[in-house]
N, C-alpha and C. Protein backbone atom coordinates (compact mmCIF):
# COMPACT_ATOMS: atom_id res chain seq x y z
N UNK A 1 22.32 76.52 158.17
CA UNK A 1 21.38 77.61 157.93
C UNK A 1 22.04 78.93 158.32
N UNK A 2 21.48 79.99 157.42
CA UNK A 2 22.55 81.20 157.68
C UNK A 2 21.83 81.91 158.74
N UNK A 3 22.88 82.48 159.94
CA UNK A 3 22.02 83.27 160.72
C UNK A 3 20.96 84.61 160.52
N UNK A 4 21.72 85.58 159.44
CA UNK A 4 20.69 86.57 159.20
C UNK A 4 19.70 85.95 157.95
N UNK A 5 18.30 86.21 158.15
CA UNK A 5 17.59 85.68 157.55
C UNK A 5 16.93 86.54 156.33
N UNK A 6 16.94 87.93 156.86
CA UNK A 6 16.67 88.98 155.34
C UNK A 6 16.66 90.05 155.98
N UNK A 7 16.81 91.34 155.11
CA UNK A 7 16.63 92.63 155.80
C UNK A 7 15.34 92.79 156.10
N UNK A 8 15.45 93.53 157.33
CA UNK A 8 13.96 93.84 158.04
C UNK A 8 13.51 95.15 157.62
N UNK A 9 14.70 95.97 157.70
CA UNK A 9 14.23 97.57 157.70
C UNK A 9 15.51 98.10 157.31
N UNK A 10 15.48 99.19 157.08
CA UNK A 10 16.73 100.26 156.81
C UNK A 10 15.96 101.37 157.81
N UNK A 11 16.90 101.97 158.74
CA UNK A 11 16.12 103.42 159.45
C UNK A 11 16.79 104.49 158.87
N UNK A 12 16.10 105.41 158.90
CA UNK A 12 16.36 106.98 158.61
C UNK A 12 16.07 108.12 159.37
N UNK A 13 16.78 108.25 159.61
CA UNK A 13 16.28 109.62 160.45
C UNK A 13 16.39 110.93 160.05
N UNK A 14 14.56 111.46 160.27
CA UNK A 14 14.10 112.56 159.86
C UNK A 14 13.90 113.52 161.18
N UNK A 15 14.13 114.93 160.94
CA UNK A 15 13.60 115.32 162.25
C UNK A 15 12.63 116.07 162.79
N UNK A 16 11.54 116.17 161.40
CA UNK A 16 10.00 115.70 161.63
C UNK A 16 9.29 114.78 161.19
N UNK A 17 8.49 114.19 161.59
CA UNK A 17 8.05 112.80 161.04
C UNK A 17 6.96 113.34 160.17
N UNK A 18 6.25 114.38 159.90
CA UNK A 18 5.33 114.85 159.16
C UNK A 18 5.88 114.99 157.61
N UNK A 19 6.90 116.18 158.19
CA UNK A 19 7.68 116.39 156.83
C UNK A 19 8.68 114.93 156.14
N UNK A 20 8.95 113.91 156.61
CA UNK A 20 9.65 113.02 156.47
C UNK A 20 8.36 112.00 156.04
N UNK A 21 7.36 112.50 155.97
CA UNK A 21 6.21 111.09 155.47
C UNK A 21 6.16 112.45 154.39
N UNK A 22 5.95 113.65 154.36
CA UNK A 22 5.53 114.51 153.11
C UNK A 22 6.81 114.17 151.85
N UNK A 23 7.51 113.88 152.16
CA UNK A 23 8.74 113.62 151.13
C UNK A 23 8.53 112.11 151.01
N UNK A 24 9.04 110.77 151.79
CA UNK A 24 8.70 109.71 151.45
C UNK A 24 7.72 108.79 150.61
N UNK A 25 6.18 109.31 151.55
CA UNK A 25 5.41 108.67 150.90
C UNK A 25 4.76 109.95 149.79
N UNK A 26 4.03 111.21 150.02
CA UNK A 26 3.37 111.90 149.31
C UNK A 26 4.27 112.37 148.18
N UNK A 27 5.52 112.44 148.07
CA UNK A 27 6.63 113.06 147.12
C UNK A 27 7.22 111.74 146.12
N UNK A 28 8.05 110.54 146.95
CA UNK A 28 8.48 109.30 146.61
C UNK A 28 7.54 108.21 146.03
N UNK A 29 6.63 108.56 146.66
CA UNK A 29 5.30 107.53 146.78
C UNK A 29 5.33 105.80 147.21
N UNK A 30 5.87 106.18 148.69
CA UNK A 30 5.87 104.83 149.27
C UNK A 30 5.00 104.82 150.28
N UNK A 31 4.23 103.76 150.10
CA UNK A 31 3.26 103.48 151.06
C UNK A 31 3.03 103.44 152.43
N UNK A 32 2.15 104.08 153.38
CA UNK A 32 2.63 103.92 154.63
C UNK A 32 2.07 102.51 155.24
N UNK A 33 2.78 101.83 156.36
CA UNK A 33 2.44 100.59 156.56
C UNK A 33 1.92 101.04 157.97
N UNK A 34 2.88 101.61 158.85
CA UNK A 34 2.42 101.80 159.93
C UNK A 34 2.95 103.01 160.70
N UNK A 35 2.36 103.21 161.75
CA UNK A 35 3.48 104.53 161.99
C UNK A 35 3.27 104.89 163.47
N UNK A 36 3.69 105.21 164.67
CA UNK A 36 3.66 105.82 165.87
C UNK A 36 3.89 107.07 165.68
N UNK A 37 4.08 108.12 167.14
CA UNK A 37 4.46 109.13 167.02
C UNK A 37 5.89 109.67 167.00
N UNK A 38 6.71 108.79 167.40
CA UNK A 38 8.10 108.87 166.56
C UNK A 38 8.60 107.99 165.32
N UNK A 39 7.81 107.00 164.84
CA UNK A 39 8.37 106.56 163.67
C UNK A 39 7.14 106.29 163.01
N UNK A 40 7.62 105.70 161.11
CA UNK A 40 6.48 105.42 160.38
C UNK A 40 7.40 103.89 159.34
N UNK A 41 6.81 103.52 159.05
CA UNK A 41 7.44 102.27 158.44
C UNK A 41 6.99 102.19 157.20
N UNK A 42 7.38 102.55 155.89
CA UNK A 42 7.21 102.88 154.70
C UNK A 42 7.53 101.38 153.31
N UNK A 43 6.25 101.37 152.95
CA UNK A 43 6.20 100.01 151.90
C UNK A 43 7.68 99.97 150.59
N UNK A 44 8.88 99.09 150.76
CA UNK A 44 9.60 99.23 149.69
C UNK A 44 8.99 98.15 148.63
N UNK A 45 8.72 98.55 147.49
CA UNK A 45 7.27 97.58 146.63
C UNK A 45 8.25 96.62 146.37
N UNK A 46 9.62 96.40 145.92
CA UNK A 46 9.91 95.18 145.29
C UNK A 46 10.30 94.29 146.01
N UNK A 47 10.07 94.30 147.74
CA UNK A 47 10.99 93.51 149.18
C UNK A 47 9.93 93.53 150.11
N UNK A 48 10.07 93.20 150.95
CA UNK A 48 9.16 92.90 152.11
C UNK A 48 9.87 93.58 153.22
N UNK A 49 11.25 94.03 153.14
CA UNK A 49 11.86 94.93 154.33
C UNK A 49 10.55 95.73 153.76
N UNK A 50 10.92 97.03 155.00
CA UNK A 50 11.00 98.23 155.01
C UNK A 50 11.62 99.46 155.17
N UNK A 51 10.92 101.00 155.10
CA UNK A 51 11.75 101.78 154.91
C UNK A 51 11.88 103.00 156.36
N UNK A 52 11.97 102.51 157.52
CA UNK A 52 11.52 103.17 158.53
C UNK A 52 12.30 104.69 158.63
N UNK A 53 11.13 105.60 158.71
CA UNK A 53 11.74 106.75 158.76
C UNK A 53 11.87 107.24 160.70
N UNK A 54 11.85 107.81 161.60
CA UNK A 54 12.19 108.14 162.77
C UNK A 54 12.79 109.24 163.66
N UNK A 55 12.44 109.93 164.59
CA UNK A 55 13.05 110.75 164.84
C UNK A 55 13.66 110.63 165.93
N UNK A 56 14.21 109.80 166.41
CA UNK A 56 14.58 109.27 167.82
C UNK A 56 16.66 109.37 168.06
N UNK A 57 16.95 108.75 166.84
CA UNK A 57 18.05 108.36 166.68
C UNK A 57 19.11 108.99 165.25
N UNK A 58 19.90 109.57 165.11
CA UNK A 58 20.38 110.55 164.00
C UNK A 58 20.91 109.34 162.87
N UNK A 59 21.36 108.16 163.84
CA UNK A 59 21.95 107.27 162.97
C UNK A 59 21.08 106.35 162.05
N UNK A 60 21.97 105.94 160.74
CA UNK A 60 21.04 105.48 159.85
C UNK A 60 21.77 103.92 160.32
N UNK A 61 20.78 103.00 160.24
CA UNK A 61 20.75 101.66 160.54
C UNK A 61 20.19 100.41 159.60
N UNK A 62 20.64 99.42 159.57
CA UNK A 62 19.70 98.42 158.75
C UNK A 62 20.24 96.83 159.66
N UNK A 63 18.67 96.72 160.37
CA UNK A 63 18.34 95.75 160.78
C UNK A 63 17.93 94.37 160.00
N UNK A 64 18.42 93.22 160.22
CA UNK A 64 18.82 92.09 159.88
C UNK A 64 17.59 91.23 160.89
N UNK A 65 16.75 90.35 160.30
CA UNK A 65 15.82 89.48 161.01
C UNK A 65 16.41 88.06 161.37
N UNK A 66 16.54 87.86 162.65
CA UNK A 66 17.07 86.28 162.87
C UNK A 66 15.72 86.11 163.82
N UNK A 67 15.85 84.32 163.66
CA UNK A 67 14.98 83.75 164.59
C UNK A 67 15.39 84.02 165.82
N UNK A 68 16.18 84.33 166.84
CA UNK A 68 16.37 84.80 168.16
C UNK A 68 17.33 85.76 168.79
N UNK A 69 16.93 86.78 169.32
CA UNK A 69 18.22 87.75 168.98
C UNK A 69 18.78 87.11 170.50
N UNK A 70 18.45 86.45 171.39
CA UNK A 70 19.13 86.10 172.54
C UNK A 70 20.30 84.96 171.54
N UNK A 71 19.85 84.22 170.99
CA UNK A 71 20.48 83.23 170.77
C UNK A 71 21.87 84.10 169.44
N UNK A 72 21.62 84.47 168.55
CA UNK A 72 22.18 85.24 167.86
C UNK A 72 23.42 86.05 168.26
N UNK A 73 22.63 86.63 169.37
CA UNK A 73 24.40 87.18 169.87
C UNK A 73 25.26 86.66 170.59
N UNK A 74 24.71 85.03 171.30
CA UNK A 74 25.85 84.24 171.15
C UNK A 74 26.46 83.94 170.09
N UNK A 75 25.81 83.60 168.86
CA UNK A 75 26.61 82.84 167.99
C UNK A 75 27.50 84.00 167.52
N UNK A 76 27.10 85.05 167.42
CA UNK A 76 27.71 86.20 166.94
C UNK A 76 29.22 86.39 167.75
N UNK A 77 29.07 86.37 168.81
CA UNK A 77 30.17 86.70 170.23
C UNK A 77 31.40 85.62 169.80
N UNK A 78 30.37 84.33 169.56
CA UNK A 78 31.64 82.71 169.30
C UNK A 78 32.28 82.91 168.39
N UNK A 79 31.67 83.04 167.24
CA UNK A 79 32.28 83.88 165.90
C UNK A 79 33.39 84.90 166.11
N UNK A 80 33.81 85.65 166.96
CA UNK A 80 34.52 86.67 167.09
C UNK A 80 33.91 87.81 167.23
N UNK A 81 32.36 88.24 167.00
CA UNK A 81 31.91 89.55 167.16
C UNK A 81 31.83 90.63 168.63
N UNK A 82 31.38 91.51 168.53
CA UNK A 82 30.85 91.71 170.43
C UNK A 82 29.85 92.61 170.33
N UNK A 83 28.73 91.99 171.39
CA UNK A 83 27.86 92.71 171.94
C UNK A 83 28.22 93.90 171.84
N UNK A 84 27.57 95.29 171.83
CA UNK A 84 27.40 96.26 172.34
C UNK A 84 26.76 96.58 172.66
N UNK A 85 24.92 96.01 172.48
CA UNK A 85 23.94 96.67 173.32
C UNK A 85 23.21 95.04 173.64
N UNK A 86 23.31 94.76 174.86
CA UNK A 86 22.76 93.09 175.07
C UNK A 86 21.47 93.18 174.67
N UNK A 87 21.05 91.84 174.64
CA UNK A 87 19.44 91.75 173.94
C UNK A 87 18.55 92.36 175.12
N UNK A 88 17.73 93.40 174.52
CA UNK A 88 16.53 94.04 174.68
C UNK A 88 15.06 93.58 174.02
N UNK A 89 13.77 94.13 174.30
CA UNK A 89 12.53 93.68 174.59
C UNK A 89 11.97 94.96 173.74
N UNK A 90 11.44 94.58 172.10
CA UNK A 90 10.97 95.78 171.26
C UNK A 90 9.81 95.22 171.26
N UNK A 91 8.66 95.85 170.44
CA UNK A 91 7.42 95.74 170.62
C UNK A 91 7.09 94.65 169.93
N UNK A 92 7.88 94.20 169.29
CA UNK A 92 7.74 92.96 168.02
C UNK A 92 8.37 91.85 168.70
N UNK A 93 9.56 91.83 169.60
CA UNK A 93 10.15 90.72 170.02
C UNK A 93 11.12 91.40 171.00
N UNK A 94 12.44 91.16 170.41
CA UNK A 94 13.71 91.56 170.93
C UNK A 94 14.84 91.40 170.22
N UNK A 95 15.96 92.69 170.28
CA UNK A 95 16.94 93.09 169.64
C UNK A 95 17.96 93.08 170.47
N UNK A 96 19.08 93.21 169.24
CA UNK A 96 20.14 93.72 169.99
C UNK A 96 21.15 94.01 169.42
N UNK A 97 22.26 94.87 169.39
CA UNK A 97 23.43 95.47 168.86
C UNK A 97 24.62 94.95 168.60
N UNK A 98 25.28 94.70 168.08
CA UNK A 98 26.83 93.71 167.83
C UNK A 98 27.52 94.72 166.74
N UNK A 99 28.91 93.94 167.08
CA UNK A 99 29.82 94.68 165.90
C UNK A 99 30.52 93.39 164.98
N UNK A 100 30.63 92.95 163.95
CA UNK A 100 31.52 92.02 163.67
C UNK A 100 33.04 92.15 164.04
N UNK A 101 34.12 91.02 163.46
CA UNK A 101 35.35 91.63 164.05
C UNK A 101 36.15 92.78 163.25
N UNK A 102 35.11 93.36 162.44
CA UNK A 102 35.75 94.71 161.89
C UNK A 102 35.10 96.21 162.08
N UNK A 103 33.98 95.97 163.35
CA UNK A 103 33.45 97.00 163.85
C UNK A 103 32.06 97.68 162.90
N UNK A 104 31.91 97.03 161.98
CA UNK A 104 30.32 96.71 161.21
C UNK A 104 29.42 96.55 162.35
N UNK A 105 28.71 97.61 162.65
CA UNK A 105 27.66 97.72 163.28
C UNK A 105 26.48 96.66 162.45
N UNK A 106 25.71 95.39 163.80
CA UNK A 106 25.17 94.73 163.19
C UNK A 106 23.59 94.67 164.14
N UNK A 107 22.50 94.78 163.96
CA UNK A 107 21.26 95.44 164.14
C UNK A 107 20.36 94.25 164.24
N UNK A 108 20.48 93.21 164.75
CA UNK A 108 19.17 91.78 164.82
C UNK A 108 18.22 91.88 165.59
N UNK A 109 17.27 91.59 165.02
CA UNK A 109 16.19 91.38 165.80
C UNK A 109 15.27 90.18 165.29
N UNK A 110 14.65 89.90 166.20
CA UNK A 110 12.92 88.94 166.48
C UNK A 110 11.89 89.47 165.98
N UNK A 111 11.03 88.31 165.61
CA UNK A 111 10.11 88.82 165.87
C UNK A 111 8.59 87.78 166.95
N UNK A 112 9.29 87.77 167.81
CA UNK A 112 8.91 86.70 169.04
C UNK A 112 7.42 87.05 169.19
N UNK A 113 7.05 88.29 169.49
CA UNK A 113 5.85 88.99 170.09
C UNK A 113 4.78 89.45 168.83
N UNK A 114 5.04 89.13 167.58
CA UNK A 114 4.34 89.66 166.80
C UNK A 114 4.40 90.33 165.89
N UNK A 115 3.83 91.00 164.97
CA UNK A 115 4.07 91.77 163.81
C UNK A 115 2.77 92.67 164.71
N UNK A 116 3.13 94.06 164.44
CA UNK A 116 2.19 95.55 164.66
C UNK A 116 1.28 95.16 164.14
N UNK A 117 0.29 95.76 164.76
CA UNK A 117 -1.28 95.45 164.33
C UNK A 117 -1.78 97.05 164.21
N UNK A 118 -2.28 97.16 163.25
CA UNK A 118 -2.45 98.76 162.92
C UNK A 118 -4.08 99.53 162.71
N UNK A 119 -4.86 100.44 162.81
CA UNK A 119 -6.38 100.80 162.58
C UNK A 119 -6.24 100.76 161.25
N UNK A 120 -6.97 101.56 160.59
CA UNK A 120 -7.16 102.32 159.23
C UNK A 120 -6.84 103.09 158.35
N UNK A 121 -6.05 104.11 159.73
CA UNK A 121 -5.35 105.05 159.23
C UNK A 121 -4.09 104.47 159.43
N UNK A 122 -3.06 103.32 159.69
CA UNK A 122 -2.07 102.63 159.93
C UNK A 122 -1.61 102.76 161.08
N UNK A 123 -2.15 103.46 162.43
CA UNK A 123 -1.49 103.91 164.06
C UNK A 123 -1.18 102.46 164.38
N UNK A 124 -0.38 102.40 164.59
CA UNK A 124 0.32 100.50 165.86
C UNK A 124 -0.39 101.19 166.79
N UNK A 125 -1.74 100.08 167.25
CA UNK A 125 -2.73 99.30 167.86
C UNK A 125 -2.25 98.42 169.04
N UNK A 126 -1.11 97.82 168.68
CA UNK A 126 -0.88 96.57 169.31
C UNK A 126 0.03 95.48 168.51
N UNK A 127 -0.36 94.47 168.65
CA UNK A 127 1.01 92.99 167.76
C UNK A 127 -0.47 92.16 167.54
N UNK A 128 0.17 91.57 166.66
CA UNK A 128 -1.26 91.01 166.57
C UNK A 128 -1.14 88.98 167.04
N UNK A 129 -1.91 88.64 166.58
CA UNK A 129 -1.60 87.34 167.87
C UNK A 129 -0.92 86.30 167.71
């Protein structure tokens, strides 16, 4: 079985999240799924990733879904890769950072704790159960 299981997200970074949902969704017309006050997670219609826009981080990223990111960056490490950011605790599960052995920044995460649970207007509420 292959370790990455599908893309989760692609990030983007905008450096207002207002104006970065006024171009995405009201201009592009992608749906909003969910959104905090630094990020929003935008519907790509033909995939089940998403399109997270953010203002936290300048770098653009695309996260990869495995069943365990603890376990993952062993196999990743055995393989020849290396850690660069050990597994961490996100609101959905836990991530973590690797490079392959050609310095390909590689982005896994869980989703151990849940998928976002959102109101009406799409605000993350919580994970849901």
């Amino acid at each position: 079985m292959a370790l990455l299981r599908k893309v989760d997200c692609v990030r983007l970074y905008v450096p207002d999240l207002e104006a970065g949902l006024a171009f995405y969704r009201n201009q592009l017309g992608h749906e909003l799924i969910w959104r905090t006050e630094t990020a929003a997670g935008l519907r790509l219609p033909e995939s089940d990733a998403e399109l997270v826009i953010q203002t936290e981080d300048q770098r653009q990223e695309v996260d990869f879904l495995v069943d365990s990111a603890d376990k993952a960056a062993k196999l990743v490490e055995q393989a020849g890769g290396k850690v660069t950011v050990p597994p961490f605790d996100i609101q959905i599960g836990r991530c973590v950072v690797l490079e392959d052995p050609w310095g390909n920044p590689l982005v896994l995460l869980d989703m151990s704790k849940g998928l976002l649970k959102t109101d009406a207007d799409g605000n993350v509420i919580g994970n849901t159960d």
